[in-house]
Protein backbone atom coordinates (compact mmCIF):
# COMPACT_ATOMS: atom_id res chain seq x y z
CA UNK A 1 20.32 -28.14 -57.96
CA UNK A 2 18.87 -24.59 -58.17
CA UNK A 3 15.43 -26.16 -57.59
CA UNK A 4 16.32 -27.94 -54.77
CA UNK A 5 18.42 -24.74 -53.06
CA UNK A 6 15.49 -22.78 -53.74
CA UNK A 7 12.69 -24.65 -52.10
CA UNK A 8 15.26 -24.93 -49.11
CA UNK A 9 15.34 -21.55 -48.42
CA UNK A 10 11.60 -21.36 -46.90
CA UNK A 11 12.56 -24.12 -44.58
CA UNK A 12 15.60 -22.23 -43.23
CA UNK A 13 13.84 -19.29 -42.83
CA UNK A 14 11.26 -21.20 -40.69
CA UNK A 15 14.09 -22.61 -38.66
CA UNK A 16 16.41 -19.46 -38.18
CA UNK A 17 12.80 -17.84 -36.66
CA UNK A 18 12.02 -20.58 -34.78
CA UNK A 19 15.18 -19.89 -32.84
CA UNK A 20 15.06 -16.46 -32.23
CA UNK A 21 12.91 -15.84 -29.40
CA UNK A 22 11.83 -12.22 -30.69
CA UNK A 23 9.93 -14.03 -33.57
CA UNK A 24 6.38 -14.27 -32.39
CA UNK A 25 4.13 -17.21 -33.88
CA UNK A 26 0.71 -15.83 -36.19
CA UNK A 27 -1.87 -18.02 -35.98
CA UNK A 28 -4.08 -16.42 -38.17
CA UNK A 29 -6.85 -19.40 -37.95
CA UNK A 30 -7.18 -19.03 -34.27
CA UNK A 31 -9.99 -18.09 -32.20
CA UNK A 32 -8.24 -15.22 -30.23
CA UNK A 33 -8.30 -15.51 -26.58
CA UNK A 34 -6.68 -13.54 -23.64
CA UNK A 35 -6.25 -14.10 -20.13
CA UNK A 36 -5.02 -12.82 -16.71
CA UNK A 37 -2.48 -14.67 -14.87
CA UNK A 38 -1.35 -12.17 -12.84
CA UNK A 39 -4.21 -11.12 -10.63
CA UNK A 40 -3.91 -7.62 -8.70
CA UNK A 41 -5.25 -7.64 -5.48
CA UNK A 42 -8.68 -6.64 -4.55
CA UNK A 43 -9.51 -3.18 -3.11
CA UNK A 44 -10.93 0.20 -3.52
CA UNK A 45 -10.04 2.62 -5.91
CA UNK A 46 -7.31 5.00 -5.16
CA UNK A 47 -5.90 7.45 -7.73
CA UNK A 48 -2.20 7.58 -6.23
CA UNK A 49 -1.83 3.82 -6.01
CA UNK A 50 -1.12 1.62 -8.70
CA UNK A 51 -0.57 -2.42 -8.74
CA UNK A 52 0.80 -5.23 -12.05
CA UNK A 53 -1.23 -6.87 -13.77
CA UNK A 54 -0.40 -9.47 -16.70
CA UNK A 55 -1.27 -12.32 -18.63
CA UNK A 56 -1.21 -13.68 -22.27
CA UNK A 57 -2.93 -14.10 -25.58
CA UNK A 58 -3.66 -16.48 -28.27
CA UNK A 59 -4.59 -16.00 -31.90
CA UNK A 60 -3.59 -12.48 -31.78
CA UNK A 61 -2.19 -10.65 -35.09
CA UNK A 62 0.51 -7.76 -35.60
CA UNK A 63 -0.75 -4.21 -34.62
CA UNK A 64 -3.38 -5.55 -32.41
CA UNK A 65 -3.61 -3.96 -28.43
CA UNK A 66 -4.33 -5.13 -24.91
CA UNK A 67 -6.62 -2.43 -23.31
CA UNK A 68 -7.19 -2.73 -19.34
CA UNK A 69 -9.89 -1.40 -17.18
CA UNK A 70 -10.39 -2.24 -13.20
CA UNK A 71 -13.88 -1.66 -11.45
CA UNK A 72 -14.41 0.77 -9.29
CA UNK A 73 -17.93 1.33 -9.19
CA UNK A 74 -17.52 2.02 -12.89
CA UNK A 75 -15.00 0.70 -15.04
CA UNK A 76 -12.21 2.73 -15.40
CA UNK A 77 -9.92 2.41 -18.64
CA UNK A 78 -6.05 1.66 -17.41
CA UNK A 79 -3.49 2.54 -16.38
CA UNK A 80 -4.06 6.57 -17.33
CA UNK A 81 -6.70 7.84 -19.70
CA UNK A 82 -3.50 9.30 -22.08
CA UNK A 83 -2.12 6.09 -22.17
CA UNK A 84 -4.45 3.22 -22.76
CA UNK A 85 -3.08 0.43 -24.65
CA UNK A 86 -0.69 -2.13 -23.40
CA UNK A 87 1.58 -3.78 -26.16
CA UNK A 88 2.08 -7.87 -26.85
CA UNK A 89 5.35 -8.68 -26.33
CA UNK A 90 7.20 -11.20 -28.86
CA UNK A 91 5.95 -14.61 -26.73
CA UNK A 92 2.71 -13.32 -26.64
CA UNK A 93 2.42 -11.88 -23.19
CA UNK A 94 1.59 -8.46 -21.87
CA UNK A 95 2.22 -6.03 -18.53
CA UNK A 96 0.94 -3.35 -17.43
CA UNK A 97 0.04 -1.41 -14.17
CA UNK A 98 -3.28 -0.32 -13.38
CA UNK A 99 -4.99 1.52 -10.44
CA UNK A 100 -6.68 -0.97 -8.03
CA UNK A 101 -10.32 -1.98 -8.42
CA UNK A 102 -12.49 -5.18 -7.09
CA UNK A 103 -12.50 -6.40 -10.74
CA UNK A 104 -10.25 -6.03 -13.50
CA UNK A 105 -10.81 -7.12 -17.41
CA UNK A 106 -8.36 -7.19 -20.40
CA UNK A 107 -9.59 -6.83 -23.75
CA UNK A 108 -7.92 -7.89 -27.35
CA UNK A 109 -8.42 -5.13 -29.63
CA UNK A 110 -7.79 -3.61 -32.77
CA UNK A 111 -5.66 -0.98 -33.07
CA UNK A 112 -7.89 1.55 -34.12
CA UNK A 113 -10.23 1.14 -30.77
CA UNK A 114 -10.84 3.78 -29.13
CA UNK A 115 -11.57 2.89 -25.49
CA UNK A 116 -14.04 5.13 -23.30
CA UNK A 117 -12.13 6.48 -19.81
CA UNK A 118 -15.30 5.33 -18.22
CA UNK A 119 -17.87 2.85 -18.71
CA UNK A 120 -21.07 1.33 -16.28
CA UNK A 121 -20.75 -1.28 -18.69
CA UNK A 122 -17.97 -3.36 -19.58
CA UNK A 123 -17.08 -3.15 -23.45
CA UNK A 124 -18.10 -6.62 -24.82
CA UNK A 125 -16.28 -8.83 -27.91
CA UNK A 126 -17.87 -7.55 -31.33
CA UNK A 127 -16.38 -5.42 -33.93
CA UNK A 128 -12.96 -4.17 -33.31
CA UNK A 129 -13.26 -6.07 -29.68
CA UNK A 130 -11.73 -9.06 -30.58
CA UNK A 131 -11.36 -11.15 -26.74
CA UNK A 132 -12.46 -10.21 -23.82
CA UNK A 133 -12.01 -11.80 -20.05
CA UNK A 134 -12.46 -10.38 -16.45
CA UNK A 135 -11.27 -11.78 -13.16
CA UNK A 136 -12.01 -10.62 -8.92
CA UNK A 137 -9.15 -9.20 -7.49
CA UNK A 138 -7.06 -11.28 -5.43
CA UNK A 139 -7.48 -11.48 -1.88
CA UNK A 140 -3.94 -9.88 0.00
CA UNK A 141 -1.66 -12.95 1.69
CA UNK A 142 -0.77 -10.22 4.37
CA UNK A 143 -1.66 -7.14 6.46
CA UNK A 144 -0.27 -3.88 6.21
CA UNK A 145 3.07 -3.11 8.01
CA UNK A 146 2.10 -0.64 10.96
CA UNK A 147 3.83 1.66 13.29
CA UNK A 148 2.85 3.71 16.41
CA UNK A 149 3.82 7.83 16.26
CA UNK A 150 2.27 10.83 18.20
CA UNK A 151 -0.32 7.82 19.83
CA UNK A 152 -1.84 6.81 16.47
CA UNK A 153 -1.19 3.83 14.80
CA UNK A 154 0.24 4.42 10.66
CA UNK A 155 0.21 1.68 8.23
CA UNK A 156 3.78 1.69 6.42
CA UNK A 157 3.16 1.78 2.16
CA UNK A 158 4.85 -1.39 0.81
CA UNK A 159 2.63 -1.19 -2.94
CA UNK A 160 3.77 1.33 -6.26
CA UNK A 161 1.92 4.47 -6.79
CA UNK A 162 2.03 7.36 -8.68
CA UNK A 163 2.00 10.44 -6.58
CA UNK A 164 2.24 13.91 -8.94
CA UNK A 165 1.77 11.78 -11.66
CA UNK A 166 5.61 9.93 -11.17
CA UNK A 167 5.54 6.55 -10.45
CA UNK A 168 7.20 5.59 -6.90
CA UNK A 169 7.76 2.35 -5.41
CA UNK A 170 7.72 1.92 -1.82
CA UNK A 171 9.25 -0.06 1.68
CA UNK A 172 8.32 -0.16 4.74
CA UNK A 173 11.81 -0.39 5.84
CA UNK A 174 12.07 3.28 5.16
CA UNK A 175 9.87 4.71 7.43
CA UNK A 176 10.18 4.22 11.41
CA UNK A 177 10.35 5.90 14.92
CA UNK A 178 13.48 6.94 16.85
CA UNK A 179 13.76 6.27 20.57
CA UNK A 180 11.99 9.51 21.22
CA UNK A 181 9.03 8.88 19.44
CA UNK A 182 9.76 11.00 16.10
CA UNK A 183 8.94 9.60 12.46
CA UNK A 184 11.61 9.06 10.20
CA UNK A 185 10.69 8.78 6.49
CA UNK A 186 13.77 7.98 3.93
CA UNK A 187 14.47 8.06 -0.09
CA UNK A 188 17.16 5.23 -0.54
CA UNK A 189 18.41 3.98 -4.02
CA UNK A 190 17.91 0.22 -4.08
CA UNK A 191 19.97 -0.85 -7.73
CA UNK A 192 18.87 1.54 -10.49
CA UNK A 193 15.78 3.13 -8.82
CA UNK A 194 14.52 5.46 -5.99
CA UNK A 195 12.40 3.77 -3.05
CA UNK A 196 10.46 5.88 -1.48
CA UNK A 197 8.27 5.78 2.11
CA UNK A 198 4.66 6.68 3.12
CA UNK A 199 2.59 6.21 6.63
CA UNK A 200 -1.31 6.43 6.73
CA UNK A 201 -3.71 6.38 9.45
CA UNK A 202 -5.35 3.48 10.21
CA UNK A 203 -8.59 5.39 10.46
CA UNK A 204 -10.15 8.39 9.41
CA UNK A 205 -10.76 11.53 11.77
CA UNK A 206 -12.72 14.07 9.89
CA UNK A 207 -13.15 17.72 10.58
CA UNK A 208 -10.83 19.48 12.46
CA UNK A 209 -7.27 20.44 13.39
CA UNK A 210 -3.90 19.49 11.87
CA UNK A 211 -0.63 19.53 13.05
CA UNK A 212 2.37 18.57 11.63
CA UNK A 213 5.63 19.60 13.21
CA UNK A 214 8.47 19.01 10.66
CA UNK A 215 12.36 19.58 11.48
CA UNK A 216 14.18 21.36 8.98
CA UNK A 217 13.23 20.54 5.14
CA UNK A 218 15.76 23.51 3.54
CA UNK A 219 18.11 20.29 2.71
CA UNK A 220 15.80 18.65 0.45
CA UNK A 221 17.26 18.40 -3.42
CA UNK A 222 14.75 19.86 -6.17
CA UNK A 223 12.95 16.46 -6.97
CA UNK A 224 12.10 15.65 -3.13
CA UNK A 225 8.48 16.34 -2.17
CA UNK A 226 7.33 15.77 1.24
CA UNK A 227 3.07 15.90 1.77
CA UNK A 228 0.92 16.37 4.30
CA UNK A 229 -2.83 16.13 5.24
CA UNK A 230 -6.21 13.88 4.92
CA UNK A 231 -7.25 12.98 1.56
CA UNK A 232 -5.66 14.12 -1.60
CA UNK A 233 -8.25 16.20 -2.47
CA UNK A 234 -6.17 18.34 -0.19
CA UNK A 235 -2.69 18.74 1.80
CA UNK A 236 0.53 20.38 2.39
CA UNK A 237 3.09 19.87 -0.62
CA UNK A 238 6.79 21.04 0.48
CA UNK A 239 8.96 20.46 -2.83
CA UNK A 240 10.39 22.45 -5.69
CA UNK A 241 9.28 19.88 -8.34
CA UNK A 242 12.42 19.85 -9.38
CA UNK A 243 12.27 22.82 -11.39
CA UNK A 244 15.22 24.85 -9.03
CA UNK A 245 18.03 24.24 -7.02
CA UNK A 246 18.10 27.42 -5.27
CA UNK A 247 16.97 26.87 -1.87
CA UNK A 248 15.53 30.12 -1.37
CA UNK A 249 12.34 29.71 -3.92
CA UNK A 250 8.99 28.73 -2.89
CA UNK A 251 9.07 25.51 -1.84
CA UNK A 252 5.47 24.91 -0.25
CA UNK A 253 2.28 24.73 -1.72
CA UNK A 254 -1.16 24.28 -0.37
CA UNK A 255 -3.78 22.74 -2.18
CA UNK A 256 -7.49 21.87 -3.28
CA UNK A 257 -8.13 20.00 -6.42
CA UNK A 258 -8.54 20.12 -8.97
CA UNK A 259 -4.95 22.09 -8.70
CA UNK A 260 -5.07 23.07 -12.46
CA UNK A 261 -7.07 25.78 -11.05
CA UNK A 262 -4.53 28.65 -10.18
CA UNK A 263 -6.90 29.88 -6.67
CA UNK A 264 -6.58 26.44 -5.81
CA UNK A 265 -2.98 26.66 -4.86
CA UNK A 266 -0.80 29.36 -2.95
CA UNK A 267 3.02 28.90 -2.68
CA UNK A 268 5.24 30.62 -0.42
CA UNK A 269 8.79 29.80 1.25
CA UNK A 270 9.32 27.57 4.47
CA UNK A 271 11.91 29.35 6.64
CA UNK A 272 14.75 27.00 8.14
CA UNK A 273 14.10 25.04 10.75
CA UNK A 274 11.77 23.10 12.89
CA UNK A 275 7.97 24.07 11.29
CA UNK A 276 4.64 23.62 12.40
CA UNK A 277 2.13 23.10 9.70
CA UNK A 278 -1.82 23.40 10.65
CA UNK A 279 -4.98 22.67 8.90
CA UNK A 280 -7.97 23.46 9.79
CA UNK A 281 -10.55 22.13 8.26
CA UNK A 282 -13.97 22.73 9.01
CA UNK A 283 -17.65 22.49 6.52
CA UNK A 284 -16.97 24.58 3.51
CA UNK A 285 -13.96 25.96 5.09
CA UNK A 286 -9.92 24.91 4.93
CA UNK A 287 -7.90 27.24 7.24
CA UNK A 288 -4.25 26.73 6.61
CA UNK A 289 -1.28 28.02 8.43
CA UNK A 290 2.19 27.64 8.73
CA UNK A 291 4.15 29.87 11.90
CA UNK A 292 4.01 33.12 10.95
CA UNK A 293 5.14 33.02 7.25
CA UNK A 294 2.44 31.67 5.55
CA UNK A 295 -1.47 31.25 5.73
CA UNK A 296 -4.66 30.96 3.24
CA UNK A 297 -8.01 30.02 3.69
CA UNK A 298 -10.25 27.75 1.12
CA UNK A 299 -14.18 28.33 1.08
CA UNK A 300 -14.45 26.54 -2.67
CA UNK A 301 -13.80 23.33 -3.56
CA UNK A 302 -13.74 22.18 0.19
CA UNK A 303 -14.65 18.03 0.19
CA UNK A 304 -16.87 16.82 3.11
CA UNK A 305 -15.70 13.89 5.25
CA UNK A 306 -15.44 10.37 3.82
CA UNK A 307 -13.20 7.59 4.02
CA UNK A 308 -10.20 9.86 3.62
CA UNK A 309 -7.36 8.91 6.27
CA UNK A 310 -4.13 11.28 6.89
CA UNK A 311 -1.50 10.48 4.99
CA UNK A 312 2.43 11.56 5.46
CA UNK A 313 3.89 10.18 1.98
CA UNK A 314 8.21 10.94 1.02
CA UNK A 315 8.73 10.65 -2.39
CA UNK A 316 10.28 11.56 -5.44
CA UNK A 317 9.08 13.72 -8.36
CA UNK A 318 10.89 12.86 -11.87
CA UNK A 319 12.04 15.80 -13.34
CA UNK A 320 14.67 15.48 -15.61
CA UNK A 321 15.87 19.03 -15.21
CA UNK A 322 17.47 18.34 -11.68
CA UNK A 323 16.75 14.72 -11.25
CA UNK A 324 17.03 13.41 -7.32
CA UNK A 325 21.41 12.71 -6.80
CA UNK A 326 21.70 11.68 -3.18
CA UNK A 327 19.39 9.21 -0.34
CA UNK A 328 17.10 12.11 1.22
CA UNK A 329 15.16 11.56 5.25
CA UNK A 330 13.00 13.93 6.68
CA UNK A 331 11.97 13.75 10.76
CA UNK A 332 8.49 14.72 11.78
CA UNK A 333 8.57 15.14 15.15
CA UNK A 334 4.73 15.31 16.32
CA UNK A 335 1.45 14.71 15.13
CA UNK A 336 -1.98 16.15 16.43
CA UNK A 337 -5.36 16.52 15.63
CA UNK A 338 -8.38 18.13 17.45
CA UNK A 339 -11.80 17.85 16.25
């Protein structure tokens, strides 16, 4: 009888893990494989936008990694170079965001790879690369959202990003015009999270002049930030970053990356009110103003014109010190530009 209870006892084990779902099958003989089943659409690469991306694996063992790059004319390691490795969940799938590119690859690796930020060349299986796959980028089912203010037409964010480094999602629903022409732009909680709202030009304009007339912003809690401007190499950054709740501090910034540079960015206090904020932005010059209580100009660090397209984007920075209470909206009332 003690032989026979003994020899049971690997059989139960195999059973009781067999029902738990958080007991994930080692199939140490396997060839390992892994695959993409959720496909992220197609599309140039943009730093302050971020999409899902998932699939599954077979033959992996314990310890071992998902790491993600997308193609942007390089491949780019995902989702952020300090954070690199995706984990296998129990039924041997895996999620992660990552930063849009036209291609995207997932690769099975050991744990102690250590991926490069950057590569012309995508990493192939060998060594501590154990799988390897890449898929195009999906092609989007629908167009943008869009919406007509100050006589331009704005495409409405609907996709995740992560402005100032905190990730956001986004609906159109919360951005739209009044009956006398002037953008609203709204924070709503939806459940457990923050939605946020964004508009973007449907084209780019290049050098010239910027206005943004903004009703009063002295409302906005600590973790609201409000931009303004062309590409995000530069803009107009009206927030306390969470960091005070005394309405009186500085509460706009303007800025030329990189921003870890301290000439690149000069803070100073919006009064109350309806605002008017300007850039101008000529070749190897960046004029800003704002009435008469602020006003700096750039002649370093000044980008030429691309593809960049203005961009008015509401959001909500996670600070944990004075983390966002109540649904915030902010009115801009005109838009201009003069080349």
């Amino acid at each position: 009888m003690k032989i026979a209870y003994q020899a049971s006892i690997p059989i139960l084990a195999a059973l009781i893990c067999m029902e738990l779902s958080g007991c994930r099958r080692w199939h140490v003989d396997e060839v390992p494989v892994v695959q993409i089943t959720q496909v992220p659409p197609a599309s140039e690469g943009s730093p302050d936008r971020l999409e899902t991306i998932g699939g599954s694996v077979t033959g992996a063992l314990p310890g071992q990694k998902i790491v993600l790059f997308a193609r942007g004319g390089s491949w780019w390691v995902q989702p952020f170079s300090q954070r690199p490795y995706t984990d296998i969940d129990a039924r041997s799938h895996w999620t992660s965001p990552t930063h849009p590119g036209t291609e995207y690859a997932a690769l099975l690796v050991d744990q102690r790879y250590r991926p490069p930020l950057k590569t012309n060349v995508l990493p192939s299986k060998g060594g501590l690369v154990l799988a390897v796959t890449r898929v195009a980028g999906s092609k989007r089912p629908t167009s943008a959202k869009k919406l007509q203010f100050s006589g331009y037409q704005w495409e409405l964010r609907e996709t995740p990003g992560d402005p100032g480094g905190t990730r956001n999602s986004y609906d159109p629903a919360n951005g739209w015009t009044d009956e006398s022409g002037f953008l609203h732009l709204r924070i709503a909680r939806r459940g457990m999270a923050w939605v946020s709202a964004e508009v973007k030009l449907a084209w780019s304009l290049g050098y010239g002049t910027y206005d943004f007339v903004v009703r009063d912003v002295s409302h906005f809690e600590p973790a609201v930030v409000l931009t303004l401007g062309p590409p995000q190499e530069m803009d107009i950054q009206i927030s306390r970053w969470g960091e005070s709740d005394d309405r009186n501090v500085q509460n706009v910034q303007y800025v030329v990356q990189p921003y870890l540079v301290p000439a690149n960015t000069v803070r100073f206090a919006a009064p109350p009110g309806r605002v008017r904020y300007r850039m101008i932005w000529e070749p190897g010059r960046l004029n800003f103003r704002t009435d008469s209580v602020g006003s700096h100009i750039f002649t370093s660090g000044v980008p030429s014109p691309g593809n960049e397209r203005v961009h008015i984007n509401f959001y909500v920075f996670d600070n944990k010190r004075h983390p966002l209470q109540h649904d915030s909206e902010v009115i801009v009332e005109k838009f201009e530009f003069r080349p």
